[in-house]
Protein backbone atom coordinates (compact mmCIF):
# COMPACT_ATOMS: atom_id res chain seq x y z
CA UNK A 1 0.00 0.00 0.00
CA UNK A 2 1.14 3.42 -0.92
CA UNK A 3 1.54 6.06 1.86
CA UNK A 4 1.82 9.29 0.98
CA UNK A 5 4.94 10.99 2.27
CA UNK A 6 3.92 14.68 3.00
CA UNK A 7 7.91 15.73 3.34
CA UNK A 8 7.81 14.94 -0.38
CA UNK A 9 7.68 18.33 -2.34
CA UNK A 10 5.08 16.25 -4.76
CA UNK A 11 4.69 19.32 -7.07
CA UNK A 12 8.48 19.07 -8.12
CA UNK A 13 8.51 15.54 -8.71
CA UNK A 14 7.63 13.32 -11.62
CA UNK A 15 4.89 10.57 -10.83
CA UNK A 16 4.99 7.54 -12.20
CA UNK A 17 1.73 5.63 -13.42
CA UNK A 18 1.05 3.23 -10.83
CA UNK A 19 -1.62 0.99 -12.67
CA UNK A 20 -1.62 -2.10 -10.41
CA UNK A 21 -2.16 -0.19 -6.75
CA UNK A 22 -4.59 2.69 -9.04
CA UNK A 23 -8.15 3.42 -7.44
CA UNK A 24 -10.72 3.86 -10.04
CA UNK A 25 -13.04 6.55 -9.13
CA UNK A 26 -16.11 7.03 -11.60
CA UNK A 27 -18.67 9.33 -12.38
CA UNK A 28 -22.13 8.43 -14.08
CA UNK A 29 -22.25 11.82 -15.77
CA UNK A 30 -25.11 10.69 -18.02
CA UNK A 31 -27.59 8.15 -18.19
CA UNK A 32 -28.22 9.03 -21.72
CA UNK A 33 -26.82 7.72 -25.23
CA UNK A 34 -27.16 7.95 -28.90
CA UNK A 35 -27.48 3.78 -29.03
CA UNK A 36 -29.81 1.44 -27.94
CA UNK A 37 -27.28 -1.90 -27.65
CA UNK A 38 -29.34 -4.90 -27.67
CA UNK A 39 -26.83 -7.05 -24.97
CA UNK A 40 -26.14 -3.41 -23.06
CA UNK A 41 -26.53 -4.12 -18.58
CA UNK A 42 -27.57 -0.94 -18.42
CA UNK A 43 -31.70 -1.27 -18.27
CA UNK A 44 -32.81 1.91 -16.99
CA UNK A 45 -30.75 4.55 -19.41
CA UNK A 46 -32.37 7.68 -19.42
CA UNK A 47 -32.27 11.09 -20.78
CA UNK A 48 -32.81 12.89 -17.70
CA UNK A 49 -30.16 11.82 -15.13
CA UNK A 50 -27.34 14.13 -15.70
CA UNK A 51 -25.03 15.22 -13.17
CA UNK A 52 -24.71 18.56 -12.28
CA UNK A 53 -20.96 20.32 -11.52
CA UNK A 54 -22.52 20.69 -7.53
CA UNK A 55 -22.73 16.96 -7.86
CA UNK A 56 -19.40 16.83 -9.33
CA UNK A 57 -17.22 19.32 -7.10
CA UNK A 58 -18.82 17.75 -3.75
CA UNK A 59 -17.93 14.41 -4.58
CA UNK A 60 -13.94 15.56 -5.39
CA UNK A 61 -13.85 17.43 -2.23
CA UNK A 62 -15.41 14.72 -0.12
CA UNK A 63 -12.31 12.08 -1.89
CA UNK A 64 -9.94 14.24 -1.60
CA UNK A 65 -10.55 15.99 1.91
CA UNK A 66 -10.19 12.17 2.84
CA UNK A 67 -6.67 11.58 1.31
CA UNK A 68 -6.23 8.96 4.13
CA UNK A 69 -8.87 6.40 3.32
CA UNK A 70 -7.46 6.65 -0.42
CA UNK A 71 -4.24 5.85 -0.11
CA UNK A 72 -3.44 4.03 -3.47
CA UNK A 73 -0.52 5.36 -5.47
CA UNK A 74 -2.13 6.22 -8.42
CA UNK A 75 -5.68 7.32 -9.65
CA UNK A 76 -8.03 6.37 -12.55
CA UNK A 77 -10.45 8.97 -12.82
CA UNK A 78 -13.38 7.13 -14.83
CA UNK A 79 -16.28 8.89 -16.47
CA UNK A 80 -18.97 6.55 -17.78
CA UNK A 81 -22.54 7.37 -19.27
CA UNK A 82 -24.85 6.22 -21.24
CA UNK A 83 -21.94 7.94 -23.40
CA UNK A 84 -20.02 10.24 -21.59
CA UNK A 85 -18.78 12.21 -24.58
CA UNK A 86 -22.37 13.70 -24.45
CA UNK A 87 -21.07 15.40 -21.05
CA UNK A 88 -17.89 16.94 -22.55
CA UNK A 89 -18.61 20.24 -20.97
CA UNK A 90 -19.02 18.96 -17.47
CA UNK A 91 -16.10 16.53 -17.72
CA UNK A 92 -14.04 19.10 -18.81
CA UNK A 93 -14.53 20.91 -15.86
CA UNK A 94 -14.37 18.23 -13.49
CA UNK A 95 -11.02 17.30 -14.82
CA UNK A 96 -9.51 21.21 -14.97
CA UNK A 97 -11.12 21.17 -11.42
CA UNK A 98 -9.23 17.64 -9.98
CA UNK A 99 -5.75 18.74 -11.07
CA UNK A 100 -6.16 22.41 -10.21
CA UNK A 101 -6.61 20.69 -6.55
CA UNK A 102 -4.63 18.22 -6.76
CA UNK A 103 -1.70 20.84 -7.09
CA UNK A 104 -3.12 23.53 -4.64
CA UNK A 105 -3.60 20.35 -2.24
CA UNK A 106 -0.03 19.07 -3.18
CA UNK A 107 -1.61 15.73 -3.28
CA UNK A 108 -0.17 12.35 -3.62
CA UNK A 109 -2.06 11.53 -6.79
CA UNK A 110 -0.73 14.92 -8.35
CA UNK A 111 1.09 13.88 -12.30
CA UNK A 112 0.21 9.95 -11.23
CA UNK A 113 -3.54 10.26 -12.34
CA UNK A 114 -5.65 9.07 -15.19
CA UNK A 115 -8.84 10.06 -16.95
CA UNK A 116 -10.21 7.12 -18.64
CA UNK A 117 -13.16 6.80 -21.23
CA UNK A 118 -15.01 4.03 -22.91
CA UNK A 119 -16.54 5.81 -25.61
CA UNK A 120 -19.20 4.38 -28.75
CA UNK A 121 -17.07 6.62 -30.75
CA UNK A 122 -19.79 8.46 -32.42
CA UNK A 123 -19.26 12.82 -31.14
CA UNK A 124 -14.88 11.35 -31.02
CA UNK A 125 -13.99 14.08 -33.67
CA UNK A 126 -16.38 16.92 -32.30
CA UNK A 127 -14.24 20.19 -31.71
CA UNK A 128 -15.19 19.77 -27.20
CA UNK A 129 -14.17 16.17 -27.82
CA UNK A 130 -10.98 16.97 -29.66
CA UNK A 131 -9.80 20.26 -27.49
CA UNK A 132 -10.10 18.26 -23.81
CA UNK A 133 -7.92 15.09 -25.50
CA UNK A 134 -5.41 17.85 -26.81
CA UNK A 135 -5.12 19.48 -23.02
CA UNK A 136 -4.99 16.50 -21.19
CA UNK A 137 -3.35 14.16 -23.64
CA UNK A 138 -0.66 12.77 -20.99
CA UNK A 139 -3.05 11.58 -19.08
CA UNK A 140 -5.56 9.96 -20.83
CA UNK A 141 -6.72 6.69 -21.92
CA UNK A 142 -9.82 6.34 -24.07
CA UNK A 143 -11.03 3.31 -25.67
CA UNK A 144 -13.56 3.13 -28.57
CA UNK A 145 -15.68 -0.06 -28.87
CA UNK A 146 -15.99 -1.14 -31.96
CA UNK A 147 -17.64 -5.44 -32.32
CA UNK A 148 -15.99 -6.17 -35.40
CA UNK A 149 -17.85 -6.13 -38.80
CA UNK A 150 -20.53 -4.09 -40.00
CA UNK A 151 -22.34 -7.34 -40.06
CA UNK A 152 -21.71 -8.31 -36.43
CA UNK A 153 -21.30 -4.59 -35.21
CA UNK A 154 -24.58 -3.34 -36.74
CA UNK A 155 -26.81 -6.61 -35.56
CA UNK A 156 -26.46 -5.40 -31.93
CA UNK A 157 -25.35 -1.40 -31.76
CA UNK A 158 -28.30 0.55 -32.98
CA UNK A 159 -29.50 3.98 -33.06
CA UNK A 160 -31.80 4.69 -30.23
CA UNK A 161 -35.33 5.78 -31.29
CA UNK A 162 -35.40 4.75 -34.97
CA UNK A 163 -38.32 2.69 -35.86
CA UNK A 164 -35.73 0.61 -37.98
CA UNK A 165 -33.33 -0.81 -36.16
CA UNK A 166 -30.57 1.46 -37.81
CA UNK A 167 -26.83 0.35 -36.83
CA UNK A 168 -24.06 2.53 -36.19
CA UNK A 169 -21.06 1.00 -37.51
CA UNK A 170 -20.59 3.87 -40.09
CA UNK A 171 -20.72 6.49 -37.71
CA UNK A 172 -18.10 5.14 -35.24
CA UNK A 173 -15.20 3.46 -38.15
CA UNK A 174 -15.01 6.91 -39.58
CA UNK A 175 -13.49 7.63 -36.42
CA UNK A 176 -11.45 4.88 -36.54
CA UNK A 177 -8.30 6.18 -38.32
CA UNK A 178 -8.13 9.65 -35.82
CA UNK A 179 -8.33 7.68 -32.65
CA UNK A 180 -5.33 5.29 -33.42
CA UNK A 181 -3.59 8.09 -34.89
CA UNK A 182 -4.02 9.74 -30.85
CA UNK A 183 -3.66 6.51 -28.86
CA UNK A 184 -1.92 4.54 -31.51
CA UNK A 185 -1.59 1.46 -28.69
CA UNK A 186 -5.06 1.52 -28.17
CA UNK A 187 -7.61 -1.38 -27.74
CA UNK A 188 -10.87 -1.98 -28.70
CA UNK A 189 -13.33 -3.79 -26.39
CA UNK A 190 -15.56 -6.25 -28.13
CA UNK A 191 -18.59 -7.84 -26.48
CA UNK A 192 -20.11 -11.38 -27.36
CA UNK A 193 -23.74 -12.75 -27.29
CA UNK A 194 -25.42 -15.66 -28.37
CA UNK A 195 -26.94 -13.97 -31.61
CA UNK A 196 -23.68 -13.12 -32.83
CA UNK A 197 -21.16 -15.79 -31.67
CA UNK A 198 -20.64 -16.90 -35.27
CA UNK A 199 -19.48 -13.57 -36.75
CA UNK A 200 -16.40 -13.69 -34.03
CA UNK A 201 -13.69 -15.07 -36.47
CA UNK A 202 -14.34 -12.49 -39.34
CA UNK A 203 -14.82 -9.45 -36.65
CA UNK A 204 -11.59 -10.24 -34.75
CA UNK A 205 -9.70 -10.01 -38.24
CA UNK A 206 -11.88 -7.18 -39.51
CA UNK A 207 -10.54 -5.13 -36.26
CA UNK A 208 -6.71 -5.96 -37.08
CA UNK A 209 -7.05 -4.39 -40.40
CA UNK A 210 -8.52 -1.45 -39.10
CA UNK A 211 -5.15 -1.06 -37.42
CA UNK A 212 -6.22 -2.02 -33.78
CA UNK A 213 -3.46 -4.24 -32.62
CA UNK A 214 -5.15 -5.25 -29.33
CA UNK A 215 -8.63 -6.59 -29.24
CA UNK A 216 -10.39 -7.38 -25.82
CA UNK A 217 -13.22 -9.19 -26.39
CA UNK A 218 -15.59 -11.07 -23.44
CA UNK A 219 -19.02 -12.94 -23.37
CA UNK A 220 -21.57 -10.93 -21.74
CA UNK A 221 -21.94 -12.53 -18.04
CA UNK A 222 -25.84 -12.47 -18.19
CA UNK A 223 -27.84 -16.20 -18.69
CA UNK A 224 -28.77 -15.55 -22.34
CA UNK A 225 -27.00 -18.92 -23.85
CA UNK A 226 -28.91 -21.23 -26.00
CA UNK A 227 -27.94 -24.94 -26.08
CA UNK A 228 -25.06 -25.45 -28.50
CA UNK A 229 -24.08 -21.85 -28.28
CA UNK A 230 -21.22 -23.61 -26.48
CA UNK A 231 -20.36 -25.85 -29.48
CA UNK A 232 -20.74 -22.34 -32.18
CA UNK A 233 -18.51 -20.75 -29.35
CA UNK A 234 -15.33 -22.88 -29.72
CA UNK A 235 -15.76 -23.75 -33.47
CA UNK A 236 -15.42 -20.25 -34.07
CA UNK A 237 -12.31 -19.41 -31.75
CA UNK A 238 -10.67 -22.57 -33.38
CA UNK A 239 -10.88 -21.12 -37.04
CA UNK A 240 -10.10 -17.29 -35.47
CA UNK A 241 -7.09 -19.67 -34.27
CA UNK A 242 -5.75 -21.03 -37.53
CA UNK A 243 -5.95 -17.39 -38.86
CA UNK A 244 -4.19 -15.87 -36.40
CA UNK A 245 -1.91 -18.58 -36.19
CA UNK A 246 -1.17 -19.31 -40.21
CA UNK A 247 -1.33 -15.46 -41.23
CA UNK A 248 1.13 -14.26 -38.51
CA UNK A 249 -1.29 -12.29 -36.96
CA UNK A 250 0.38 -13.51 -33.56
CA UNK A 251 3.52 -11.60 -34.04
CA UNK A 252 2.04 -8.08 -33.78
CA UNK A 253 -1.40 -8.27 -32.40
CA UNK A 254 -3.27 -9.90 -29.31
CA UNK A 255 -6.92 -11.07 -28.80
CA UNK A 256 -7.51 -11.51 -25.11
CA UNK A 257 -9.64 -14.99 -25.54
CA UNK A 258 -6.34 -16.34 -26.31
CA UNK A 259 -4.19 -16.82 -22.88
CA UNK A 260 -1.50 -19.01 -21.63
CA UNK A 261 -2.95 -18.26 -17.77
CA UNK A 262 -6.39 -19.94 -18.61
CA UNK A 263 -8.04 -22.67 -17.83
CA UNK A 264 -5.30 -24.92 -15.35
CA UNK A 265 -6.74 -25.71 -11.88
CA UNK A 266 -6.60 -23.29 -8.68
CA UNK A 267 -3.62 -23.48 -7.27
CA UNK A 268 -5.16 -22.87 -3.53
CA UNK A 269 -2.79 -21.98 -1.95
CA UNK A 270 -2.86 -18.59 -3.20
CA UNK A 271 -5.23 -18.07 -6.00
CA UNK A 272 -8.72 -17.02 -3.57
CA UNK A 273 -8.89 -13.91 -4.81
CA UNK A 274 -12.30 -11.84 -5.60
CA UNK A 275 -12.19 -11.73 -9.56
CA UNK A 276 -14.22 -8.19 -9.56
CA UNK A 277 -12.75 -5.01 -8.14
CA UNK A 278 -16.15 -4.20 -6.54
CA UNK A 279 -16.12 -2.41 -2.99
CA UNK A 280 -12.19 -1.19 -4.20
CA UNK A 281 -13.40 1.24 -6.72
CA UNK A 282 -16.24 3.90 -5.84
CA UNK A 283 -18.66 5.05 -8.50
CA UNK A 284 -21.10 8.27 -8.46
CA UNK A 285 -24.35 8.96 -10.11
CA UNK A 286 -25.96 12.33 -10.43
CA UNK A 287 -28.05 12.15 -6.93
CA UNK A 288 -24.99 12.36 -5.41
CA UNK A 289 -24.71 8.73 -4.54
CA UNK A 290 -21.93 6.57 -3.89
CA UNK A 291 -21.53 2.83 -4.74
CA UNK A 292 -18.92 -0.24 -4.19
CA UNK A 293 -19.19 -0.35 -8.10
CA UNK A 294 -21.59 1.05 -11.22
CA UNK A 295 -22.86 -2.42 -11.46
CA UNK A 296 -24.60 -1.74 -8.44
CA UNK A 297 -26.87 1.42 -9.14
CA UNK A 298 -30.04 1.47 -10.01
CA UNK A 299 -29.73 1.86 -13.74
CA UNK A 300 -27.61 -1.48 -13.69
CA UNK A 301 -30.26 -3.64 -12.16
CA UNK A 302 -32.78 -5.77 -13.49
CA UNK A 303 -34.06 -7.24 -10.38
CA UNK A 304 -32.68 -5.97 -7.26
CA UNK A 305 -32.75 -2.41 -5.41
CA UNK A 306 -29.25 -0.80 -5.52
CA UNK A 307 -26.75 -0.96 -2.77
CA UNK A 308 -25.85 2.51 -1.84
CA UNK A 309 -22.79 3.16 0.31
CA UNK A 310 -23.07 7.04 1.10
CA UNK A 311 -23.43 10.10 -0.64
CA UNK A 312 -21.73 13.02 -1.24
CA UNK A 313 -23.03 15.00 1.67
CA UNK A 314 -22.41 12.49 4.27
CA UNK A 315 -19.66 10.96 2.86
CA UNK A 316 -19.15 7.05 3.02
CA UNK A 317 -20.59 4.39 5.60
CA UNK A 318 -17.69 2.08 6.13
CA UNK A 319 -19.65 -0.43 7.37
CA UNK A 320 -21.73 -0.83 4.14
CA UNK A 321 -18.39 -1.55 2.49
CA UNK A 322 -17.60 -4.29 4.85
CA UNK A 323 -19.51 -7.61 2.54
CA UNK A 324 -17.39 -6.07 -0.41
CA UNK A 325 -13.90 -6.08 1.63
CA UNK A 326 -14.79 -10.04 2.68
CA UNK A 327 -15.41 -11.33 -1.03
CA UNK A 328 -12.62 -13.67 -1.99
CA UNK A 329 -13.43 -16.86 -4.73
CA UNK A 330 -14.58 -19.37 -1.71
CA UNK A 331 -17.40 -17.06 0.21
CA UNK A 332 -18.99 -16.64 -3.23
CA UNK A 333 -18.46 -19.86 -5.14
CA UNK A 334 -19.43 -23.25 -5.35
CA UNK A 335 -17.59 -26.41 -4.55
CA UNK A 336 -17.72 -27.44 -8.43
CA UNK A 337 -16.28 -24.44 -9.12
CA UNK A 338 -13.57 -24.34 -6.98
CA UNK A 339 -12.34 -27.70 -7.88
CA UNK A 340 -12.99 -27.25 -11.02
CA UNK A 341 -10.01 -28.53 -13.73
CA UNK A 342 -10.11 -25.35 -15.99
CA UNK A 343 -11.73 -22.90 -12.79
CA UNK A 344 -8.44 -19.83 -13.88
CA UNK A 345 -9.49 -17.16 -16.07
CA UNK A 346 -13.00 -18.06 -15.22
CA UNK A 347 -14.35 -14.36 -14.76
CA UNK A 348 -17.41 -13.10 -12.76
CA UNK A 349 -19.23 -9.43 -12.20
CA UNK A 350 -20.28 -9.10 -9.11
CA UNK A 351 -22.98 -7.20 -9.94
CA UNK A 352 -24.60 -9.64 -11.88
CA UNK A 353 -23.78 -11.89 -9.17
CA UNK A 354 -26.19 -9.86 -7.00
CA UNK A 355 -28.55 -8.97 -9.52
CA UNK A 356 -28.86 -12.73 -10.70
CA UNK A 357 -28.66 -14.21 -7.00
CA UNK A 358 -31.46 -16.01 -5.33
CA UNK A 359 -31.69 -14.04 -2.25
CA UNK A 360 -29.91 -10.15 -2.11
CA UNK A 361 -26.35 -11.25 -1.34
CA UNK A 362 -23.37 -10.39 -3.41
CA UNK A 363 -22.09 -14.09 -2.10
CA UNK A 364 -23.42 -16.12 -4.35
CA UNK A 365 -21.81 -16.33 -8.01
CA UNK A 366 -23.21 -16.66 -11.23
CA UNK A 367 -22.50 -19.67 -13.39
CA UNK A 368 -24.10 -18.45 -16.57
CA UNK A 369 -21.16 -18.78 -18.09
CA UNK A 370 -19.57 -21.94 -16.96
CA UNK A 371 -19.96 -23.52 -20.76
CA UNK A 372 -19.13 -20.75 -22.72
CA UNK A 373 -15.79 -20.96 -20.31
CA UNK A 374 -14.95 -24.57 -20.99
CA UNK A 375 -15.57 -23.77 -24.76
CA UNK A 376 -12.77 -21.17 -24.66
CA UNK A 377 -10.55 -23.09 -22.75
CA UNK A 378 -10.86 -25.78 -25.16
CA UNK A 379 -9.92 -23.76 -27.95
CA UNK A 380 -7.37 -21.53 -25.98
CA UNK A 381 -5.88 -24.74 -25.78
CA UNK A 382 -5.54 -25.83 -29.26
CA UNK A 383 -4.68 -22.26 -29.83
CA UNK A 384 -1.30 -22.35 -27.83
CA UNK A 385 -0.96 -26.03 -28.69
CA UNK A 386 -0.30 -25.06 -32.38
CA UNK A 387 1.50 -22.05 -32.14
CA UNK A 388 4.26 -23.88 -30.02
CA UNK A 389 4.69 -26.48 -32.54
CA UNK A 390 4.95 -24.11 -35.75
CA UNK A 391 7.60 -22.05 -33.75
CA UNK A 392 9.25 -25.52 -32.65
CA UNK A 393 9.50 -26.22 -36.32
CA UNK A 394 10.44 -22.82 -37.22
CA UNK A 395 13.18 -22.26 -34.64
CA UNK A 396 11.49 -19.25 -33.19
CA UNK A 397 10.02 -19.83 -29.89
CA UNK A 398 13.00 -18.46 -27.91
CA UNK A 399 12.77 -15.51 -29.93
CA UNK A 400 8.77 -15.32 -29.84
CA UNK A 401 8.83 -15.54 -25.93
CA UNK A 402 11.11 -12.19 -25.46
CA UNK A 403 8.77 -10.57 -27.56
CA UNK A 404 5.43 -11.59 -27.04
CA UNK A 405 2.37 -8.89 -27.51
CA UNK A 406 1.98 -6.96 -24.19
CA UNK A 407 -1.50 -6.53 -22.71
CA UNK A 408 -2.67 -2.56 -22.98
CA UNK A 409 -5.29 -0.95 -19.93
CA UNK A 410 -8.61 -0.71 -21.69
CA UNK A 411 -11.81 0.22 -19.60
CA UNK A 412 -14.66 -2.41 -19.06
C-alpha cells in the first residue's frame, strides 16, 4: 500500500503511473446515449439523469478531503454514461477542477492520475471532444468499442429511437483512423452474445485491419446462452485460431480470448482472490450517490434495489463496504467451481452476481457462463498447442517468448 509521504515536495517531482495499486473513481455523468445496444446491462438509461458540476465538485472534495482512506498510489479517474462524450462540458470541468486541486492540495495523486473513457465513438472528432484530449493528452486513456464487422457490429449497436433498427457501424469506423492516430496502442473492447457468436472469427480479423493491434473481447456474463451456443462458441475461436496462427497475426497483435494463464486448476494456496474489483473502486451517479461499483446502481439492475454506500453529503458508511472487503473466490463460489479442472481465467461481475442471486447477497456467483468458459478453454488450448509447434519447427520460440504482444489498460 502506498503512503503518501507529505515531506515529499510532490509538485516538483515526476509521478509515475502506478496501474496495479490505481483506485478507479467514476462518475455516471449521463444516463443518456445515442445507441440502444441490444446485450447493453444498463436497463434503466435515461435522458434525464445528468449530473450537475454541484454533484461533481462535492464528490472531489469529499475524496480528496479524505486523502487517508485513499491511499493508493495512483488514480483512474473514470467517467462513464450512457456515453459520456455527451457530457464533454461537465467533464471538462471536473477534470480542470481535480488537477487544479490536486496541485493547490499538493496531493499524492498529483502527475500519477488518469482520466479514462469508454466511448461508442460516435461525437470522437467533435471540436469539445478533440480540445479536452489535446489538453490532457498525458493523461488519458480512451477506448472506442468497436464489435468487429458491419455485419456483427450493426446486428447489436443501434440507433436509439429509430423505428428501424438502424446500426451505427458507419458512424463510429469513420473515427477509426483519428483515434489510433491519438492513442496509436489503443484497444478496442468487443462484447459477445449468443446472436452473434458466429461472426467472431471475421470481426476479430476485420478489427486488425482497421489497425487495432489489441482486441479485448468477453461474453456478456448475463444467462442468455442457447444450447449449442457452447459448441458455435469454440468452433469459431478454433478457425479465429488457424488465422491468427497461419497469417502471422500472432507476431504483432493480441486477442484476449487467447491466454496461456487460462483454464489450469486453482492453485489454492494462493489463487482465492475476488475476480471483480467491486467495494475497491467507488462510483457516483448524479443524486450524489456513492456505490462499491456502477454495477450496483439502479440503472444497472434488473431485479434488485441498488446498494448505496453514502453520498456526497455524508460521505461514506464504512460499514456498508464491509460484505465487499470479505469477497474472496470461496465465500462466493461453489464447490464445483472451486475444484474445477479449468476454474483460472474463469471471470465473474459481481454485480450480476447480486442482480442474478437467489436471495440479495453479493455471495453467491453466477455460473451463466460456466460452458461458454470450458468452450474457450478448449480452444485456448488448441490455440497455444499449435502455435508452439509451428515455432518448434520454425526455430522461433525463444525468440517469440522475449517478444510476445503486451497486454494494454482498456476500460470495461
Amino acid at each position: 500500500m502506498y503512503m503518501a509521504d507529505k515531506s515529499l515536495n510532490i509538485k516538483e517531482s515526476v509521478g509515475a503511473w502506478l496501474g496495479g495499486v490505481a483506485k478507479t473513481i467514476t462518475f455516471i455523468v449521463t444516463k443518456d446515449c445515442q445507441l440502444a445496444c441490444k446485450y447493453c446491462y444498463l436497463v434503466g438509461k435515461n435522458e434525464k439523469e445528468r449530473m450537475s458540476w454541484d454533484v461533481a465538485k462535492k464528490a472531489i472534495d469529499y475524496i480528496l478531503d479524505h486523502e487517508d482512506d485513499f491511499l493508493e498510489g495512483s488514480v483512474d479517474w473514470d467517467f462513464i454514461g450512457g456515453e459520456p462524450f455527451l457530457e464533454i462540458d461537465l467533464i471538462d470541468k471536473i477534470c480542470d477542477y481535480i488537477k487544479s486541486e490536486l496541485y493547490r492540495r499538493n496531493h499524492h495523486w498529483f502527475n500519477s492520475y488518469r482520466f479514462s473513457f469508454s466511448t461508442n465513438g460516435i461525437n470522437y472528432d467533435s471540436e469539445k471532444v478533440q480540445k479536452f484530449i489535446e489538453k490532457n493528452r498525458k493523461h488519458l486513456s480512451v477506448g472506442i468499442t468497436i464489435d468487429g464487422t458491419k455485419q456483427k457490429h450493426d446486428l447489436n449497436r443501434i440507433w436509439k429511437g429509430h423505428g428501424t433498427e438502424k446500426g451505427s457501424y458507419d458512424d463510429v469506423v469513420r473515427n477509426i483512423p483519428l483515434w489510433l492516430e491519438q492513442f496509436p496502442n489503443a484497444a478496442t473492447k468487443v462484447t459477445i452474445s449468443s446472436p452473434d457468436i458466429r461472426y467472431i472469427k471475421d470481426s476479430v480479423l476485420h478489427l486488425y485491419t482497421l489497425g487495432i493491434h489489441e482486441v479485448n473481447i468477453n461474453v456478456v456474463f448475463e444467462d442468455v446462452w442457447k444450447d449449442d451456443d457452447d459448441k458455435l462458441f469454440e468452433d469459431q475461436l478454433m478457425q479465429l485460431a488457424d488465422d491468427i496462427i497461419d497469417g502471422d497475426y500472432y507476431k504483432e497483435y493480441a486477442c484476449s480470448f487467447f491466454s496461456e494463464h487460462l483454464g489450469k486448476p486453482l492453485d489454492k494456496s494462493y489463487d482465492n482472490h475476488n475476480w471483480c474489483g467491486a467495494g475497491m473502486m467507488l462510483s457516483v451517479d448524479a443524486a450524489g450517490n456513492f456505490y462499491p461499483c456502477t454495477r450496483f446502481a439502479a440503472y444497472s439492475l434488473r431485479e434488485k434495489k441498488p446498494i448505496i454506500i453514502g453520498n456526497v453529503s455524508g460521505g461514506i458508511d464504512k460499514n456498508k463496504l464491509r460484505p465487499f472487503l470479505t469477497l474472496d473466490r470461496t465465500t462466493q463460489s461453489r464447490q464445483e467451481c472451486i475444484d474445477c479442472e479449468v476454474a483460472s481465467g474463469c471471470a465473474w461481475c459481481q454485480g450480476e452476481n447480486y442482480d442474478a442471486a437467489d436471495t440479495a447477497t453479493v455471495y453467491q456467483r453466477s455460473i451463466a457462463i460456466c460452458k461458454m468458459h470450458k468452450a474457450r478453454v478448449r480452444a485456448n488450448n488448441y490455440y497455444w498447442n499449435k502455435l508452439y509447434r509451428k515455432l518448434e519447427l520454425e526455430g522461433m520460440r525463444e525468440e517469440f517468448e522475449k517478444s510476445k504482444p503486451k497486454s494494454n489498460d482498456i476500460i470495461c
